[in-house]
Protein backbone atom coordinates (compact mmCIF):
# COMPACT_ATOMS: atom_id res chain seq x y z
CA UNK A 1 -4.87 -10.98 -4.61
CA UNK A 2 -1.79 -8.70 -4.19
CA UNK A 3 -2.51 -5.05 -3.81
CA UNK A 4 0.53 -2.59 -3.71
CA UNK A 5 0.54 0.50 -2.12
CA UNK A 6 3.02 2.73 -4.13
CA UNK A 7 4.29 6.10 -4.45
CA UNK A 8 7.79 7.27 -4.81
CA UNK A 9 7.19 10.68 -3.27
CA UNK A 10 6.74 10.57 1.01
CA UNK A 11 3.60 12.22 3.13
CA UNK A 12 0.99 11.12 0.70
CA UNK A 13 -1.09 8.50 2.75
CA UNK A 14 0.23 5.62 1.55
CA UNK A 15 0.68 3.62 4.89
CA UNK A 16 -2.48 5.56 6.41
CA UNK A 17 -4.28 4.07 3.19
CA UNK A 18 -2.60 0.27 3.29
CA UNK A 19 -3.75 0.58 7.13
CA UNK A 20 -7.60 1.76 6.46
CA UNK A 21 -7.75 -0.57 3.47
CA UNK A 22 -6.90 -3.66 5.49
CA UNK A 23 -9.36 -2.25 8.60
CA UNK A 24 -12.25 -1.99 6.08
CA UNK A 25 -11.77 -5.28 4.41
CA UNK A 26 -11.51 -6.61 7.68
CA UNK A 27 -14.65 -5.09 8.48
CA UNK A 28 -16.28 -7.25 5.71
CA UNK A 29 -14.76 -10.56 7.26
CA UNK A 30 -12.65 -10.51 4.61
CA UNK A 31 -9.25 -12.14 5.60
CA UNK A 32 -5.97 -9.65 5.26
CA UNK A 33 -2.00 -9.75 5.04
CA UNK A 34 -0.43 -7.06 5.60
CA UNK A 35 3.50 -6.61 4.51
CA UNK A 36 5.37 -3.54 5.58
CA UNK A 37 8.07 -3.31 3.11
CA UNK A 38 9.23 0.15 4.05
CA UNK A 39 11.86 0.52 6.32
CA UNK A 40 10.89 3.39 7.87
CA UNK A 41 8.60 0.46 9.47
CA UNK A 42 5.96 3.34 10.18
CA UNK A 43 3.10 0.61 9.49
CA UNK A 44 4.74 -1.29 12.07
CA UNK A 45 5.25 1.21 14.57
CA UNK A 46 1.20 1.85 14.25
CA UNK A 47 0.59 -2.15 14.69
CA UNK A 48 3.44 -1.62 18.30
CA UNK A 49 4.56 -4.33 20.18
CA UNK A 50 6.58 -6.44 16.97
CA UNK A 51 9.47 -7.50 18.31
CA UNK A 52 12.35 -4.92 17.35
CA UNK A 53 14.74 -7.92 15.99
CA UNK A 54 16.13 -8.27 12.43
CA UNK A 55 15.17 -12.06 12.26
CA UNK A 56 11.53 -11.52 12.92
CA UNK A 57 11.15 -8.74 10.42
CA UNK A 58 10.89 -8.86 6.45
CA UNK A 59 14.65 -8.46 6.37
CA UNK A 60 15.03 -12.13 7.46
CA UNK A 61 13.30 -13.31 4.57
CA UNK A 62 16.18 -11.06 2.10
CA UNK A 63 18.97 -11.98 4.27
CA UNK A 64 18.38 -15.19 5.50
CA UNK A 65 15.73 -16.81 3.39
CA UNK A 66 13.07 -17.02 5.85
CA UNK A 67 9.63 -18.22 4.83
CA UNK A 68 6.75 -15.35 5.06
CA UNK A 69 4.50 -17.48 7.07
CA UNK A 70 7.16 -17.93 9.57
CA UNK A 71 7.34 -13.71 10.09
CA UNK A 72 3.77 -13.38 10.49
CA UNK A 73 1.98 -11.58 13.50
CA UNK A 74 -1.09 -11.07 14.56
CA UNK A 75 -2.98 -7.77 14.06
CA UNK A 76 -6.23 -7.75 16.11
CA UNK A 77 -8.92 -6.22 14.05
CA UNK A 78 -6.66 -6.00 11.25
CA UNK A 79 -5.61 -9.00 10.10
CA UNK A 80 -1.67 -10.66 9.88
CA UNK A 81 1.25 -7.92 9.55
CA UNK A 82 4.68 -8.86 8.05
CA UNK A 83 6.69 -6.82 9.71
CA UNK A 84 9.60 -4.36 8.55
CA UNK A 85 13.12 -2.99 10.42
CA UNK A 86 15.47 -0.33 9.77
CA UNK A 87 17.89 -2.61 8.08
CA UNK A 88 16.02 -3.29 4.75
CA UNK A 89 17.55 0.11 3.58
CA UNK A 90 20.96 -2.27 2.92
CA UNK A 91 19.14 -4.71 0.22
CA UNK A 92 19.70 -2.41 -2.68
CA UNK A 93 23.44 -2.48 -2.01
CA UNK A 94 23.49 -6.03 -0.50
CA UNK A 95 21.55 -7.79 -3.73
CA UNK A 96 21.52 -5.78 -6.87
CA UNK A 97 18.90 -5.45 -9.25
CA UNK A 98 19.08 -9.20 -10.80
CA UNK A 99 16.04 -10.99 -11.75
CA UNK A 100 16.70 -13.20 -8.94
CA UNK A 101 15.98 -10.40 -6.20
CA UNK A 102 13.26 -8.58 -8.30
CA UNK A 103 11.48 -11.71 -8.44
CA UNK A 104 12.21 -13.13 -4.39
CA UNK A 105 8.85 -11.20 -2.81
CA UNK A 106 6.73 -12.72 -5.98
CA UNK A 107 8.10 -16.12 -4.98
CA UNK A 108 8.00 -15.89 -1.48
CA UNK A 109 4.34 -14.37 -1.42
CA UNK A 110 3.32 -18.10 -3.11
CA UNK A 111 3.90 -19.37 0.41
CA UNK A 112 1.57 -17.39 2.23
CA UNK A 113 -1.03 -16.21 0.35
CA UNK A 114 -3.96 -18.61 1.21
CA UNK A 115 -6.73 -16.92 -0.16
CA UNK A 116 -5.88 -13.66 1.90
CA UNK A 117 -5.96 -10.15 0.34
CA UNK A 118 -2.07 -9.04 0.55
CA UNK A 119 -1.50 -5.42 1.28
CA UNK A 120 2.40 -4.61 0.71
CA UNK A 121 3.17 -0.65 2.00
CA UNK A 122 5.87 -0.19 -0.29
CA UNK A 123 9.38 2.49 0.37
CA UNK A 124 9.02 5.92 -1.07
CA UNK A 125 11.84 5.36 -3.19
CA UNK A 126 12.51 2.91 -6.38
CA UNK A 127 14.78 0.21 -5.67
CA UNK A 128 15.04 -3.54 -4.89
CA UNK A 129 11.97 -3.48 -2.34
CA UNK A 130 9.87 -1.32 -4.50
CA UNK A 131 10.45 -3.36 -7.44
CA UNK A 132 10.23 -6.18 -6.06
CA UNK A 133 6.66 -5.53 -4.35
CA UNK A 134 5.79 -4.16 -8.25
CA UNK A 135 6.97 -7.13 -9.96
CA UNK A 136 4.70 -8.77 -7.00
CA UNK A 137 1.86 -6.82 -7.79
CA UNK A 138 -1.85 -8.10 -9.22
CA UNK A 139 -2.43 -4.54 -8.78
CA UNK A 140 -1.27 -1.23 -7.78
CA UNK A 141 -3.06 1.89 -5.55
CA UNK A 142 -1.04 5.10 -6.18
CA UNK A 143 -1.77 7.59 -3.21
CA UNK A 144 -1.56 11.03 -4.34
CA UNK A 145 -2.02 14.14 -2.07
CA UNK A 146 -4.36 16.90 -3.44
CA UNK A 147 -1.49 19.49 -4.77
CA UNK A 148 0.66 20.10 -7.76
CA UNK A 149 3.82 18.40 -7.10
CA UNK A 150 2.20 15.27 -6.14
CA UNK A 151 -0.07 15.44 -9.70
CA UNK A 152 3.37 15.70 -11.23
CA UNK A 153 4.73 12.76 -8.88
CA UNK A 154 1.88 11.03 -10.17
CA UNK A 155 2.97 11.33 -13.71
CA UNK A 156 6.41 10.04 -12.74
CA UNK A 157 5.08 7.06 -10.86
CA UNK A 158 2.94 6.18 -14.48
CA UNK A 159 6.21 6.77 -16.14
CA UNK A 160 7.82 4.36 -14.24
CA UNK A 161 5.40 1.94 -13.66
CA UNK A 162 5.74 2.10 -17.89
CA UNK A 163 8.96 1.64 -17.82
CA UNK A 164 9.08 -1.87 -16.22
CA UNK A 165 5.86 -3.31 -18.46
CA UNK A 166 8.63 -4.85 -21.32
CA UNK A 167 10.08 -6.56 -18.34
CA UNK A 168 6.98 -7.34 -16.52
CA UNK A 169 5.40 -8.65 -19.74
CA UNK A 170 2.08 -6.96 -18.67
CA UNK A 171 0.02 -4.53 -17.71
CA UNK A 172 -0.51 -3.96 -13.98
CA UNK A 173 -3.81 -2.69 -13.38
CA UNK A 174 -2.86 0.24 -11.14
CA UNK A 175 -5.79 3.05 -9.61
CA UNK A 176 -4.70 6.52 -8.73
CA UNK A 177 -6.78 7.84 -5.03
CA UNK A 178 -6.68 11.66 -4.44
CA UNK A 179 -5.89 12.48 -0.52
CA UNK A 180 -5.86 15.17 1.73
CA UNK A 181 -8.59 16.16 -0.75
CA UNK A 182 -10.21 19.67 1.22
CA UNK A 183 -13.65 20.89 -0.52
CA UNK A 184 -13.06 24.42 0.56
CA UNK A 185 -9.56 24.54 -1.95
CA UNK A 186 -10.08 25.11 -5.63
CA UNK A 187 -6.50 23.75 -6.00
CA UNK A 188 -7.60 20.46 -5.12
CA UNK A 189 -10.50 20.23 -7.83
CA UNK A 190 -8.09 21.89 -10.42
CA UNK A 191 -5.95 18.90 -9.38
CA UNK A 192 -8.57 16.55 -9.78
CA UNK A 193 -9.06 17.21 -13.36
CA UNK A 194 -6.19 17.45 -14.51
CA UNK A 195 -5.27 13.86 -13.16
CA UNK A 196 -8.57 12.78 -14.50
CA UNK A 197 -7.67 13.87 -18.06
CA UNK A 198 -4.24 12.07 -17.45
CA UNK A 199 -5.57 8.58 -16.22
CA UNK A 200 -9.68 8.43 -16.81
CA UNK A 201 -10.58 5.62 -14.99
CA UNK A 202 -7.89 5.04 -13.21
CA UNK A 203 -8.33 7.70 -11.24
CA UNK A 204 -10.27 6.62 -8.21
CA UNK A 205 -14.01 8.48 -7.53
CA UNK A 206 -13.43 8.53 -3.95
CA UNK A 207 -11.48 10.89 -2.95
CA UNK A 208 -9.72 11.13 1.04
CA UNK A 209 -11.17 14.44 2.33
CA UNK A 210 -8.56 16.20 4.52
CA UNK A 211 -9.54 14.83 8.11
CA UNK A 212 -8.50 15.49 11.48
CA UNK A 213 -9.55 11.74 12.59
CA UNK A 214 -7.75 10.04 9.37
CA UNK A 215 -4.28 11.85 10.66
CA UNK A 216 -5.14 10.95 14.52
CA UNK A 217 -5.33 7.30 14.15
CA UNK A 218 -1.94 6.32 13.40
CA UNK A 219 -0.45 8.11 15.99
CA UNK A 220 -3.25 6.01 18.86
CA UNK A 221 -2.43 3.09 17.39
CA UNK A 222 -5.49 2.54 15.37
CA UNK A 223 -7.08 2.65 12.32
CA UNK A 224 -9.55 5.11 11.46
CA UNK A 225 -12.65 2.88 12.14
CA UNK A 226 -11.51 2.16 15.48
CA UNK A 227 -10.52 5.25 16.35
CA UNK A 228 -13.57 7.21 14.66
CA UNK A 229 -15.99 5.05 12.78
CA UNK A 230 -18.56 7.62 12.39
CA UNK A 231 -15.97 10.12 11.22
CA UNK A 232 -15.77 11.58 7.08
CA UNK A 233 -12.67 9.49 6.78
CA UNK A 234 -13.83 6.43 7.90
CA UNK A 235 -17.09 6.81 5.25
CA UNK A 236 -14.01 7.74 2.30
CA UNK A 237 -11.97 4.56 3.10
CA UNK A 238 -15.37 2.47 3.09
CA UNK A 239 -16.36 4.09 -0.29
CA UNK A 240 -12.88 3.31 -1.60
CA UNK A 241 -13.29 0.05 -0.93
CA UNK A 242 -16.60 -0.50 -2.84
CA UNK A 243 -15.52 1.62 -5.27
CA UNK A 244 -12.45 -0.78 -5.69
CA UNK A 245 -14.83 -4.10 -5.55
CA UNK A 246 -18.12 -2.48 -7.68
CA UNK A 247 -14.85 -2.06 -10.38
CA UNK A 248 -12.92 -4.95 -9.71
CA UNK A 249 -10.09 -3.56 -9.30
CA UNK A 250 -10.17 -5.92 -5.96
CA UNK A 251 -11.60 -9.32 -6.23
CA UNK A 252 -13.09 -10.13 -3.07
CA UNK A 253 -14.40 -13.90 -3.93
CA UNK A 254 -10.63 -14.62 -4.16
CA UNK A 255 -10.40 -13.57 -0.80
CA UNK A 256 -13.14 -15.34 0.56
């Protein structure tokens, strides 16, 4: 199954979440690939020690038609990482947006799957690599910090993700996960229900409280459970991920 991390607007979790996601599925002896398509490469940069060349990144697989399996590292505790460099920010101008390039990460992914959950942390930004990990997608987890202009990000991202449906010739199934979520702020409830009257069920339950230990982790290297397993986040990213399985939203027998 291919999960997409996806949000047009920056500094709303998404690589924290791909990251914790993977951890917690990992956690469950479930087997994960991760792909950093972002290239910013922040996912990456948390994993350390990839090799800083273009050819073993994602952007040899674009420019050079590299298989996926070939890119693959290993992520202790994590799972396998694809990962990204600095250069994929040339593929919109490099390829276009033909069906030939929208469809090349769908393709590729055929390769490499093997039964594993894939976890793409998509760009910030639609283009070629967003669209192509959308076009990808089995289905797609919207990060959205708890404020106003990320609820009306969020409303732009369902616009969009609308927009490509004729093309895609289906529905994505697609969740929408509240972060940076703090109890003690009315704003963040207010946002909460208005998102929930947007999107229903697609909003997720869980919501990712505003924790020291969630924004630590990254920058040691780790993922929350490794770096605080007892803390609130690492409880939130192991209810998100039974809330995702109790409403299959993620099929874990497929990744079994």
């Amino acid at each position: 199954m291919r999960v997409v991390i996806f949000n047009q607007k920056g500094g709303v979790g998404k690589t924290t979440t791909a990251l914790n996601l993977a951890a917690a599925l990992t956690l469950r002896e479930l087997p994960v690939l991760l792909i950093d398509l972002d290239p910013q490469a922040h996912l990456s940069s948390i994993r350390g020690g990839a090799s800083s060349e273009m050819a073993a990144s994602i952007y040899s697989f674009y420019y050079e038609n590299r298989p996926l399996p070939e890119l693959e590292v290993d992520w202790p505790g994590i799972g396998r990482l694809i990962p990204a460099h600095t250069e994929l920010i040339k593929v919109d101008s490099a390829f276009g947006k033909g069906p030939n390039i929208l469809n090349k990460l769908n393709r590729g992914l055929s390769e490499c799957e093997n039964g594993r959950t894939v976890i793409v942390d998509c760009c910030p930004f639609l283009g070629v690599l967003s669209l192509n990990a959308v076009f990808a997608a089995d289905r797609i987890l919207v990060p959205v910090s708890s404020d106003f202009l990320s609820m009306r990000g969020a409303m732009q991202i369902e616009r969009t993700l609308k927009a490509v449906e004729p093309v895609l010739k289906k529905r994505v199934e697609r969740r929408y996960l509240l972060t940076r979520f703090d109890r003690r702020r009315n704003m963040c409830f207010d946002v909460q229900a208005q998102l929930r009257e947007q999107f229903g069920d697609e909003l997720c339950r869980t919501t990712i409280s505003e924790n020291v230990a969630v924004a630590e982790a990254p920058a040691m290297n780790r993922d929350i459970f490794t770096h605080a397993a007892n803390s609130k986040g690492a409880q939130d990213y192991m209810a998100l991920l039974e809330e995702l399985v109790a409403t299959n939203f993620l099929s874990v027998s497929q990744s079994a």
